[in-house]
Protein backbone atom coordinates (compact mmCIF):
# COMPACT_ATOMS: atom_id res chain seq x y z
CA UNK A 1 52.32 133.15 117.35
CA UNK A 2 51.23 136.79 118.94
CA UNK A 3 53.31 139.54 119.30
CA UNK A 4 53.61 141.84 122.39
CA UNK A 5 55.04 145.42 122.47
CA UNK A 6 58.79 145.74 123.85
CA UNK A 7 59.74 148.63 126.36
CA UNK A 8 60.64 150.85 123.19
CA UNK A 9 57.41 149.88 121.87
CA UNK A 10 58.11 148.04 118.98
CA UNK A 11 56.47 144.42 117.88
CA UNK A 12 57.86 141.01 118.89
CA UNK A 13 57.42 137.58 118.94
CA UNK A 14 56.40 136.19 122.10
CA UNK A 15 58.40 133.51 123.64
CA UNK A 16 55.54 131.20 125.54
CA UNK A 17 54.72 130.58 129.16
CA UNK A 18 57.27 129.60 132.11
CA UNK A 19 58.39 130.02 135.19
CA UNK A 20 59.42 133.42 136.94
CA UNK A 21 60.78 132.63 140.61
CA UNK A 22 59.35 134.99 143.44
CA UNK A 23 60.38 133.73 146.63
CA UNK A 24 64.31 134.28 147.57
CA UNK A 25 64.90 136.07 144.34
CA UNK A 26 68.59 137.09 143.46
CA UNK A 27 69.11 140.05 141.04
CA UNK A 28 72.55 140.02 140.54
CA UNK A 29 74.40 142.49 137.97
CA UNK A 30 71.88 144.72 137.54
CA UNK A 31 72.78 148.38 136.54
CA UNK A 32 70.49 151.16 137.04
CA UNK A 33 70.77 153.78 134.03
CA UNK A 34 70.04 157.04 134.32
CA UNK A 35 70.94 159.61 137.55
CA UNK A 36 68.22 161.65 139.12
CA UNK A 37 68.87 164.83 140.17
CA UNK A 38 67.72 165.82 143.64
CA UNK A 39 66.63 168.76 144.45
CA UNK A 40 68.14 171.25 146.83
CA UNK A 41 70.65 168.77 148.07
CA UNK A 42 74.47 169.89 148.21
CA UNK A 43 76.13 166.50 146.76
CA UNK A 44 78.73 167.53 149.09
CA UNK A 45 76.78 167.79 152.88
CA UNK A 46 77.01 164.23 153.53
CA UNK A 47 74.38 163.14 155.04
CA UNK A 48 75.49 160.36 156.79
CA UNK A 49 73.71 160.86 160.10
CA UNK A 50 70.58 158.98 159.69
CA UNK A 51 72.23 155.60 158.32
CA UNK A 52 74.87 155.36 160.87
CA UNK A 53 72.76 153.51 163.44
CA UNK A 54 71.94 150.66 161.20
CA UNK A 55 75.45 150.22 160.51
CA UNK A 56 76.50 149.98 163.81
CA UNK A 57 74.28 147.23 164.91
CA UNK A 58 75.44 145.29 161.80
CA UNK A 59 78.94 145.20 162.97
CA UNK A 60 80.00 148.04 160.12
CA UNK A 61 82.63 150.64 161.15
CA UNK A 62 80.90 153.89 160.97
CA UNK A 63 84.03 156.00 161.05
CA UNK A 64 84.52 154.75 157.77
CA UNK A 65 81.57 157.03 156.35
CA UNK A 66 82.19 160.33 157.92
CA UNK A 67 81.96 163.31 155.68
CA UNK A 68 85.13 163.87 156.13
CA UNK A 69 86.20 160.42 154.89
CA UNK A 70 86.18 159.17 151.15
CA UNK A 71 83.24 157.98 149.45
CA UNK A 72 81.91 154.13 150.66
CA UNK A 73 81.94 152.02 148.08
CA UNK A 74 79.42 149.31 148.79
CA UNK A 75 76.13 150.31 150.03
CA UNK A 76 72.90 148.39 151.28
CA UNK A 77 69.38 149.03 151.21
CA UNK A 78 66.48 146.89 152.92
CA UNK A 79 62.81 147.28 152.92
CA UNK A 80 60.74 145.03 155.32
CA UNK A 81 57.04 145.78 154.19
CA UNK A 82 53.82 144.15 155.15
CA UNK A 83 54.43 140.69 152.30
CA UNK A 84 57.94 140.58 151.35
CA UNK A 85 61.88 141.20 152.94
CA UNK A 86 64.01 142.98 149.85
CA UNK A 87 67.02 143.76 150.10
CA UNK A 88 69.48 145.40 147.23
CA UNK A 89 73.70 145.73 147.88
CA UNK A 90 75.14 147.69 145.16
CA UNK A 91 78.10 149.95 144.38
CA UNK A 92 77.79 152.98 141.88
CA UNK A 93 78.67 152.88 138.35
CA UNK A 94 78.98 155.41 135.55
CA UNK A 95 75.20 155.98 135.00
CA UNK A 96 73.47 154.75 138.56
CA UNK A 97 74.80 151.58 140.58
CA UNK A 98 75.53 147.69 139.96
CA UNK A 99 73.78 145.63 141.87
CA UNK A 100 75.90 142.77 143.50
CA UNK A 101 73.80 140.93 145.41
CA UNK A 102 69.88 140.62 146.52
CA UNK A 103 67.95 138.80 148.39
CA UNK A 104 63.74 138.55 148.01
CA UNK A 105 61.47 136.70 150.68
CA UNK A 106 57.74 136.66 151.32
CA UNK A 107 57.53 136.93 154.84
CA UNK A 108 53.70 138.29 155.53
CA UNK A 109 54.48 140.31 158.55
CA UNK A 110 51.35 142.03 158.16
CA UNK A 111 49.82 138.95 158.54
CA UNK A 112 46.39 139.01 160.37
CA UNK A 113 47.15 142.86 161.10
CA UNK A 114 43.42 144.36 159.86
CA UNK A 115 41.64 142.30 162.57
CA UNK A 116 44.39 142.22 165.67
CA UNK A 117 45.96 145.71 165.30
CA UNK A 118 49.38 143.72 166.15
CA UNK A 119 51.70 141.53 164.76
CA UNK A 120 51.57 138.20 165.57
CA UNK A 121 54.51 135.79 166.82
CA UNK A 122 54.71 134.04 163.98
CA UNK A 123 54.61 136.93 161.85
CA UNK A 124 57.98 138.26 163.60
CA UNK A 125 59.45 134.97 163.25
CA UNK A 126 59.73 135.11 159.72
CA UNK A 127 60.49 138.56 159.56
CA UNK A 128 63.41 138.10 161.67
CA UNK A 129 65.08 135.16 159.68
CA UNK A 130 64.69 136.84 156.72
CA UNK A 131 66.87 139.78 158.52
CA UNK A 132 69.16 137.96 159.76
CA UNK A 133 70.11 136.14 155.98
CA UNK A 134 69.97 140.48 155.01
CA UNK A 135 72.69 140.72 157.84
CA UNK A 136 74.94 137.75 156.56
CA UNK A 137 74.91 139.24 152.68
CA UNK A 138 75.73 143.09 154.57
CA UNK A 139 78.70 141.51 156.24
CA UNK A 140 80.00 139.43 153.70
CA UNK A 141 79.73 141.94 151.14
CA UNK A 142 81.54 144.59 153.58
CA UNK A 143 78.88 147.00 153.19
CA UNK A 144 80.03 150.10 154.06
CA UNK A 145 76.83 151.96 154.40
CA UNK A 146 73.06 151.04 154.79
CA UNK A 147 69.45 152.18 155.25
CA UNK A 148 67.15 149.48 156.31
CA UNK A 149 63.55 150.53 156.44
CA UNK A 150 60.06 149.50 157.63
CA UNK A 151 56.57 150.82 156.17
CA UNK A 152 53.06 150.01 156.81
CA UNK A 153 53.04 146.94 159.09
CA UNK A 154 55.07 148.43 161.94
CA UNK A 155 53.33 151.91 161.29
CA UNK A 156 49.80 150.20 162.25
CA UNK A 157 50.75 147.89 164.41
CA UNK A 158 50.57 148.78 169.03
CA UNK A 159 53.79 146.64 169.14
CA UNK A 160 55.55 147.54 165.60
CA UNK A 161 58.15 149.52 168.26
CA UNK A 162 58.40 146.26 170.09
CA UNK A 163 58.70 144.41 166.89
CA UNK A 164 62.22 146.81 166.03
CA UNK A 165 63.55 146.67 169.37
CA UNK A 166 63.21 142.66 168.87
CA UNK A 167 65.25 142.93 165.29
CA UNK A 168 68.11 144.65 166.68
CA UNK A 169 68.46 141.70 169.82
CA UNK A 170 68.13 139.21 167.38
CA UNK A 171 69.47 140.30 163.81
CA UNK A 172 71.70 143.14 164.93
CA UNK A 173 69.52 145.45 162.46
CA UNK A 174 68.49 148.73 163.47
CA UNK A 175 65.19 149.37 161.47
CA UNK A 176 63.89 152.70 160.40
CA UNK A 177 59.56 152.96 160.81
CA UNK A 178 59.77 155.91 158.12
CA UNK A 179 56.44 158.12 157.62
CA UNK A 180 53.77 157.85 154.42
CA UNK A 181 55.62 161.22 152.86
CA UNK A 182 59.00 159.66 153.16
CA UNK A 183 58.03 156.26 151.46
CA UNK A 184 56.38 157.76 148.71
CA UNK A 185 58.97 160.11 147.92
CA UNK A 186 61.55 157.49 148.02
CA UNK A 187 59.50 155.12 145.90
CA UNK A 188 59.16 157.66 143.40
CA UNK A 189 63.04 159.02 143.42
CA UNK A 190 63.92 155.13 142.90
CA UNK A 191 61.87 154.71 139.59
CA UNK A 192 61.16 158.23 137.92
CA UNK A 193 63.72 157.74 135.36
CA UNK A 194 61.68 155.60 133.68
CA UNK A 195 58.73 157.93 132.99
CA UNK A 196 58.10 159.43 129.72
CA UNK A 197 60.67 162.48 129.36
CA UNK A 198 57.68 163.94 127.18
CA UNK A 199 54.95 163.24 130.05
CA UNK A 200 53.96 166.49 131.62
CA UNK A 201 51.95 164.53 134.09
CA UNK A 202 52.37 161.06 135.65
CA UNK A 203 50.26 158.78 137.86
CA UNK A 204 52.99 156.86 140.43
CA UNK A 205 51.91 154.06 141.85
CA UNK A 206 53.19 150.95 144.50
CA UNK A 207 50.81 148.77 145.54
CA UNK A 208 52.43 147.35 148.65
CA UNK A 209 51.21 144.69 151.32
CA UNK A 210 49.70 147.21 154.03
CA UNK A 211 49.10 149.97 151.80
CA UNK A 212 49.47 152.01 148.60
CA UNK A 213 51.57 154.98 147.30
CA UNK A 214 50.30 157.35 144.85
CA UNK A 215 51.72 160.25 143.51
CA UNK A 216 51.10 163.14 141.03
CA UNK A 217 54.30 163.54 139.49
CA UNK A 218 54.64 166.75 137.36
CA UNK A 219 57.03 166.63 134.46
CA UNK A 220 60.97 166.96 134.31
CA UNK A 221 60.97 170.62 133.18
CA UNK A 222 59.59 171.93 137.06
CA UNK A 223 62.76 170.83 138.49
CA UNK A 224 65.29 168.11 138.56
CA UNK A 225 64.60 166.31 141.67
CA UNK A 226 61.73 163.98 141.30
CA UNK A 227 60.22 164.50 144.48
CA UNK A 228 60.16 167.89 144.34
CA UNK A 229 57.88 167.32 141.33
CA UNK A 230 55.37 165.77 143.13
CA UNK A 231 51.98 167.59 143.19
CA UNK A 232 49.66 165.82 145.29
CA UNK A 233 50.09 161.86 147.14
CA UNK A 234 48.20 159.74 148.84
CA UNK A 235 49.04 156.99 151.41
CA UNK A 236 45.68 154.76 150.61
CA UNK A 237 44.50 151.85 153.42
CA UNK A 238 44.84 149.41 150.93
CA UNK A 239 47.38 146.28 149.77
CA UNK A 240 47.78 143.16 148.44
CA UNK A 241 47.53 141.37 152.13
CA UNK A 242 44.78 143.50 153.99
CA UNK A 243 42.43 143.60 150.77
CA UNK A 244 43.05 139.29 150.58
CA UNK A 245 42.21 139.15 154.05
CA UNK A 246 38.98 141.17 153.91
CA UNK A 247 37.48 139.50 150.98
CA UNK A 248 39.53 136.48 150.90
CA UNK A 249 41.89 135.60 148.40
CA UNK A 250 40.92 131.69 147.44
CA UNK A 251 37.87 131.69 145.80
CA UNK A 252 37.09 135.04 143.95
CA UNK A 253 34.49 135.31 141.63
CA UNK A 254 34.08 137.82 139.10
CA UNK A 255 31.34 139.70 140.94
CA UNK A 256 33.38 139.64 144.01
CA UNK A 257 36.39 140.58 142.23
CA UNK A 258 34.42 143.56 141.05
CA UNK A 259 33.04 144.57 144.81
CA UNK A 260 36.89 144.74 145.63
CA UNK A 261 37.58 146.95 142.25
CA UNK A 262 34.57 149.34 143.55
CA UNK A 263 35.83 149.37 147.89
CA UNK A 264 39.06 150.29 146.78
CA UNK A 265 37.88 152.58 144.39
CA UNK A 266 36.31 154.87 147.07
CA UNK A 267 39.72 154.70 149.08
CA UNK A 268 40.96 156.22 146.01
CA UNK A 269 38.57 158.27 145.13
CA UNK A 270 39.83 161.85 147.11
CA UNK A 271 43.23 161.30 146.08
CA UNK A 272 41.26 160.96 142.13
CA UNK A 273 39.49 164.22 142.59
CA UNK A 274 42.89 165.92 144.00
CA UNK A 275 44.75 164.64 141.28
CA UNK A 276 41.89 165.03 138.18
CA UNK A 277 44.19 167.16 136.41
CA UNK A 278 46.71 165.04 135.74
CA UNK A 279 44.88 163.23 133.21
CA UNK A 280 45.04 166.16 130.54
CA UNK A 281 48.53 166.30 130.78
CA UNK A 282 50.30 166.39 127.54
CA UNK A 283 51.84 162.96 127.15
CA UNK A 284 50.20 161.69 130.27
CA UNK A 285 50.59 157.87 131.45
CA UNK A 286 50.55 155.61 134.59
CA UNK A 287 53.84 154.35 136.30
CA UNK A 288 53.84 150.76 139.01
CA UNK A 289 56.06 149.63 140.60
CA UNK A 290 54.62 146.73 142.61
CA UNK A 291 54.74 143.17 142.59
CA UNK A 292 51.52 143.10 141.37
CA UNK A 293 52.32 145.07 137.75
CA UNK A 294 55.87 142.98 137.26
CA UNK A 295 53.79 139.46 137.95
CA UNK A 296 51.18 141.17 135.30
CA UNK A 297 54.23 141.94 132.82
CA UNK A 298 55.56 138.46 133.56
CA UNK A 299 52.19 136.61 132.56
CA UNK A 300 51.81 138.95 129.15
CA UNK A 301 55.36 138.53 128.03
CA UNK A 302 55.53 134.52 129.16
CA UNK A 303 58.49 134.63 130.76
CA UNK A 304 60.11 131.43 130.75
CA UNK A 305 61.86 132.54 133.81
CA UNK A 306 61.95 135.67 135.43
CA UNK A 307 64.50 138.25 133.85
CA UNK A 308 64.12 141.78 135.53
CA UNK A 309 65.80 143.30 132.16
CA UNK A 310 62.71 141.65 130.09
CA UNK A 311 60.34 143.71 132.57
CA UNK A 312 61.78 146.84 133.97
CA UNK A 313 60.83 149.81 131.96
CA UNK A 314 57.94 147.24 129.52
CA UNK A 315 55.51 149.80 128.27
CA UNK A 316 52.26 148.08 128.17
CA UNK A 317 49.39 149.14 126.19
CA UNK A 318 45.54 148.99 128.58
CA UNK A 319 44.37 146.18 126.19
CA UNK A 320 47.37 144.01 127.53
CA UNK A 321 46.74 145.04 130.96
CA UNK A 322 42.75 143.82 130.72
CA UNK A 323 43.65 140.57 129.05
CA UNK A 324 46.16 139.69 131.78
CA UNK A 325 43.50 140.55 134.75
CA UNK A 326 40.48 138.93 132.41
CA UNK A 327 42.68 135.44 132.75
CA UNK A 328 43.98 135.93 136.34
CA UNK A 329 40.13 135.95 137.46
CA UNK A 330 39.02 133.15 135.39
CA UNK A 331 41.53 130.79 137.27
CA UNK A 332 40.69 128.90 140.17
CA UNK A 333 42.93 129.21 143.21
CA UNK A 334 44.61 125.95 142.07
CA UNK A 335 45.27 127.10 138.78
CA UNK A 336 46.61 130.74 139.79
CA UNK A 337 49.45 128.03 142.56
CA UNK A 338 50.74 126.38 139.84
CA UNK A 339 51.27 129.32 137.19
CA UNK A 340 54.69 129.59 137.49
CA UNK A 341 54.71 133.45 137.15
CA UNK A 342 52.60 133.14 140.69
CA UNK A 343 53.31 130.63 142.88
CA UNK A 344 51.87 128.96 145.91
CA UNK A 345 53.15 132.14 148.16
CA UNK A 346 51.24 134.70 145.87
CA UNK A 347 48.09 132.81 144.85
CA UNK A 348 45.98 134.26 147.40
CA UNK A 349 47.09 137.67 146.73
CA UNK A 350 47.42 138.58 143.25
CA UNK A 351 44.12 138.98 142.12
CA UNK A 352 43.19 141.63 145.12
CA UNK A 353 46.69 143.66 144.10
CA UNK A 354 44.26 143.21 140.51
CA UNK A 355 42.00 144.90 142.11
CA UNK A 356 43.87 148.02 143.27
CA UNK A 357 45.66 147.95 139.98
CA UNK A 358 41.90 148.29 138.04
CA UNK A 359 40.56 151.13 140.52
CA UNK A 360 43.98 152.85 139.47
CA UNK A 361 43.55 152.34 135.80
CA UNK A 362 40.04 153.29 136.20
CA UNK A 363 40.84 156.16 137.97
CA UNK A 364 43.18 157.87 135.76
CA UNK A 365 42.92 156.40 132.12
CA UNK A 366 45.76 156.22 129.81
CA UNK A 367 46.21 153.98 126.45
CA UNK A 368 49.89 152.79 128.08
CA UNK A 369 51.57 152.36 131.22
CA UNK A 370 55.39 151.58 132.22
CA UNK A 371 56.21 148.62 134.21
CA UNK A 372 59.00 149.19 137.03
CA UNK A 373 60.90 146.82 138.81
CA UNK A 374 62.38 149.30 140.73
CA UNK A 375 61.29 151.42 143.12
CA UNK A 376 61.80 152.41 147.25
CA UNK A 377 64.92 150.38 147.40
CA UNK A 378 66.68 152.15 144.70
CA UNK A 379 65.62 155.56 145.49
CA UNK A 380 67.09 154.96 149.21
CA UNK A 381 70.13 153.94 147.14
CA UNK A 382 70.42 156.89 144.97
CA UNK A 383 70.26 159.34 147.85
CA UNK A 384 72.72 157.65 149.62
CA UNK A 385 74.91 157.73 146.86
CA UNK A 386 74.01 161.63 145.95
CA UNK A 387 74.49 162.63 149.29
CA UNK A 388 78.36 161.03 149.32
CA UNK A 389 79.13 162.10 145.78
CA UNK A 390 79.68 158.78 144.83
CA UNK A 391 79.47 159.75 141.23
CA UNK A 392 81.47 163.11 141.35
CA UNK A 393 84.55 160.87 143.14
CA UNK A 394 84.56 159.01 140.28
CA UNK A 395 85.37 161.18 137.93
């Protein structure tokens, strides 16, 4: 029997290998715990301007979230990326927000993106069922506000525009193309409570379908609002789908798996020497949020099935991290479709989100890094709720 370290960091037993579901995932009843503080924001302006359009094309009264007007108490937020449709509906809580309901589908709208510069028909096809079930759990939750957000895929693509204007006909969703800054920001407002208090410097990374976030997070004593902690970022050309689709994602060797650690290495490397510093910080350590490090987490801790409280917030040490990647590249393609913490929908894509992961690690050393299954959703969330004073109502 081994024994693998626990998010305090503490020994225990291992509980075998299993299944951990990643298409259509529900995370119900999930409370977020601790309350960043943002800087420079009156909890009081509102702030309700920019959501109000999305709430109108889902049918939602928006009168009912004037400034003026109590505190909504059910809020929604959606990110459509390059791979997967997520979408979180939660109400706040004493220390953060409950989730009560969720909804998780690969969709691949980036889908053949690096060689057409467009998204293809049956790319959008997807995309836009996947809204449309998003729409359903809005309305029957009576979700009373909502930011629903777009990132790399309908950034690069000539007809992403076309693409939105096509969601609102057909879903009655108003998307939101937001910029590099404002996704990495929001990424790292979403999961910074989870990063050493002690850390004076932290690596922040989301390895996403289109492209990847990194961030040079400072520590909690330069001010209370993660992002205005954040030193230097990068918006790198590289994620799960587009580095699958250059090198392939079936049959990847160990040399080839290496060419991809070393390409996406030199995308990283400017951000690296920008950032060089932050690897003498006192306390210093790496935080991902990605489906790439929770699929990681899930193969190390053998999920029988997977449980987001098992993996959110898993400190795991670089040994673990090596031994995880070491098997991932010694399976076949059939082999890496049947592993139940992959899955047919992922097989061709985990081992190049590997290889981001590696140029990170490789990048910025550090003996431990913290696993987050949290991340752009939840920091939309937490504004939303900080800007209405969700929490101060309740008091």
């Amino acid at each position: 029997m081994r024994h693998e370290a626990t998010r305090g960091g503490q020994m225990r037993q291992a509980r075998g290998t299993g299944a951990v579901t990643v298409e259509d995932r529900q995370e119900r009843d999930v409370a977020t715990v601790a309350l960043p503080q943002f800087h420079g924001a009156d909890p009081g302006s509102g702030g309700v301007a920019r959501e109000t359009a999305p709430m109108v094309a889902a049918g939602i009264d928006a009168s009912r979230v004037h400034p003026s007007r109590p505190a909504p108490t059910t809020y929604a937020a959606l990110d459509l990326g390059t791979n997967n449709c997520r979408l979180l509906i939660a109400r706040p809580a004493q220390h953060g927000f409950r989730v009560v309901d969720a909804f998780s589908r690969i969709v691949r709208l980036g889908e053949g993106l690096a060689a057409s510069s467009r998204l293809c028909d049956a790319a959008m096809d997807r995309a836009v069922e996947a809204l449309k079930i998003c729409r359903n759990k809005m309305a029957h939750r009576n979700v009373t506000r909502a930011r629903l957000v777009t990132t790399e895929a309908c950034r690069a693509a000539v007809n992403g525009s076309d693409f939105v204007r096509r969601v609102a006909a057909e879903a009655e969703l108003q998307l939101e193309i937001i910029d590099q800054r404002t996704e990495a920001s929001l990424a790292v407002s979403g999961c910074a409570a989870l990063a050493d208090p002690a850390a004076e410097g932290v690596i922040v990374f989301d390895i996403g379908g289109g492209s990847t976030e990194i961030v040079w997070m400072g520590g909690r004593g330069e001010a209370r609002d993660p992002a205005a902690r954040i030193r230097e970022w990068a918006s790198l050309p590289i994620g799960v789908v587009t580095v699958a689709e250059r090198y392939g994602g079936i049959d990847v060797s160990r040399a080839l798996f290496e060419t991809m650690v070393e390409d996406c290495s030199k995308e990283l490397a400017p951000f690296a020497k920008k950032a060089a510093a932050a690897r003498g910080a006192r306390a210093f350590h790496l935080l991902g949020t990605s489906g790439t490090v929770t699929t990681v987490a899930g193969i190390h801790l053998g999920l029988a099935r997977y449980d987001r409280r098992e993996v959110d917030g898993l400190w795991m040490r670089q040994e673990d991290i090596l031994t995880v990647i070491d098997r991932l590249v010694e399976m076949d393609y059939a082999a890496r479709a049947a592993n139940a913490c992959i899955g047919r929908e992922r097989a061709d894509l985990v081992l190049a989100g590997c290889a981001i992961f590696e140029a990170i690690r490789r990048a910025f050393p550090s003996e431990r890094v913290r696993i987050a299954d949290r991340g752009l959703r939840e920091g939309i969330l937490l504004r939303m709720m900080h800007e209405d004073r969700a929490w101060w109502r309740r008091r």
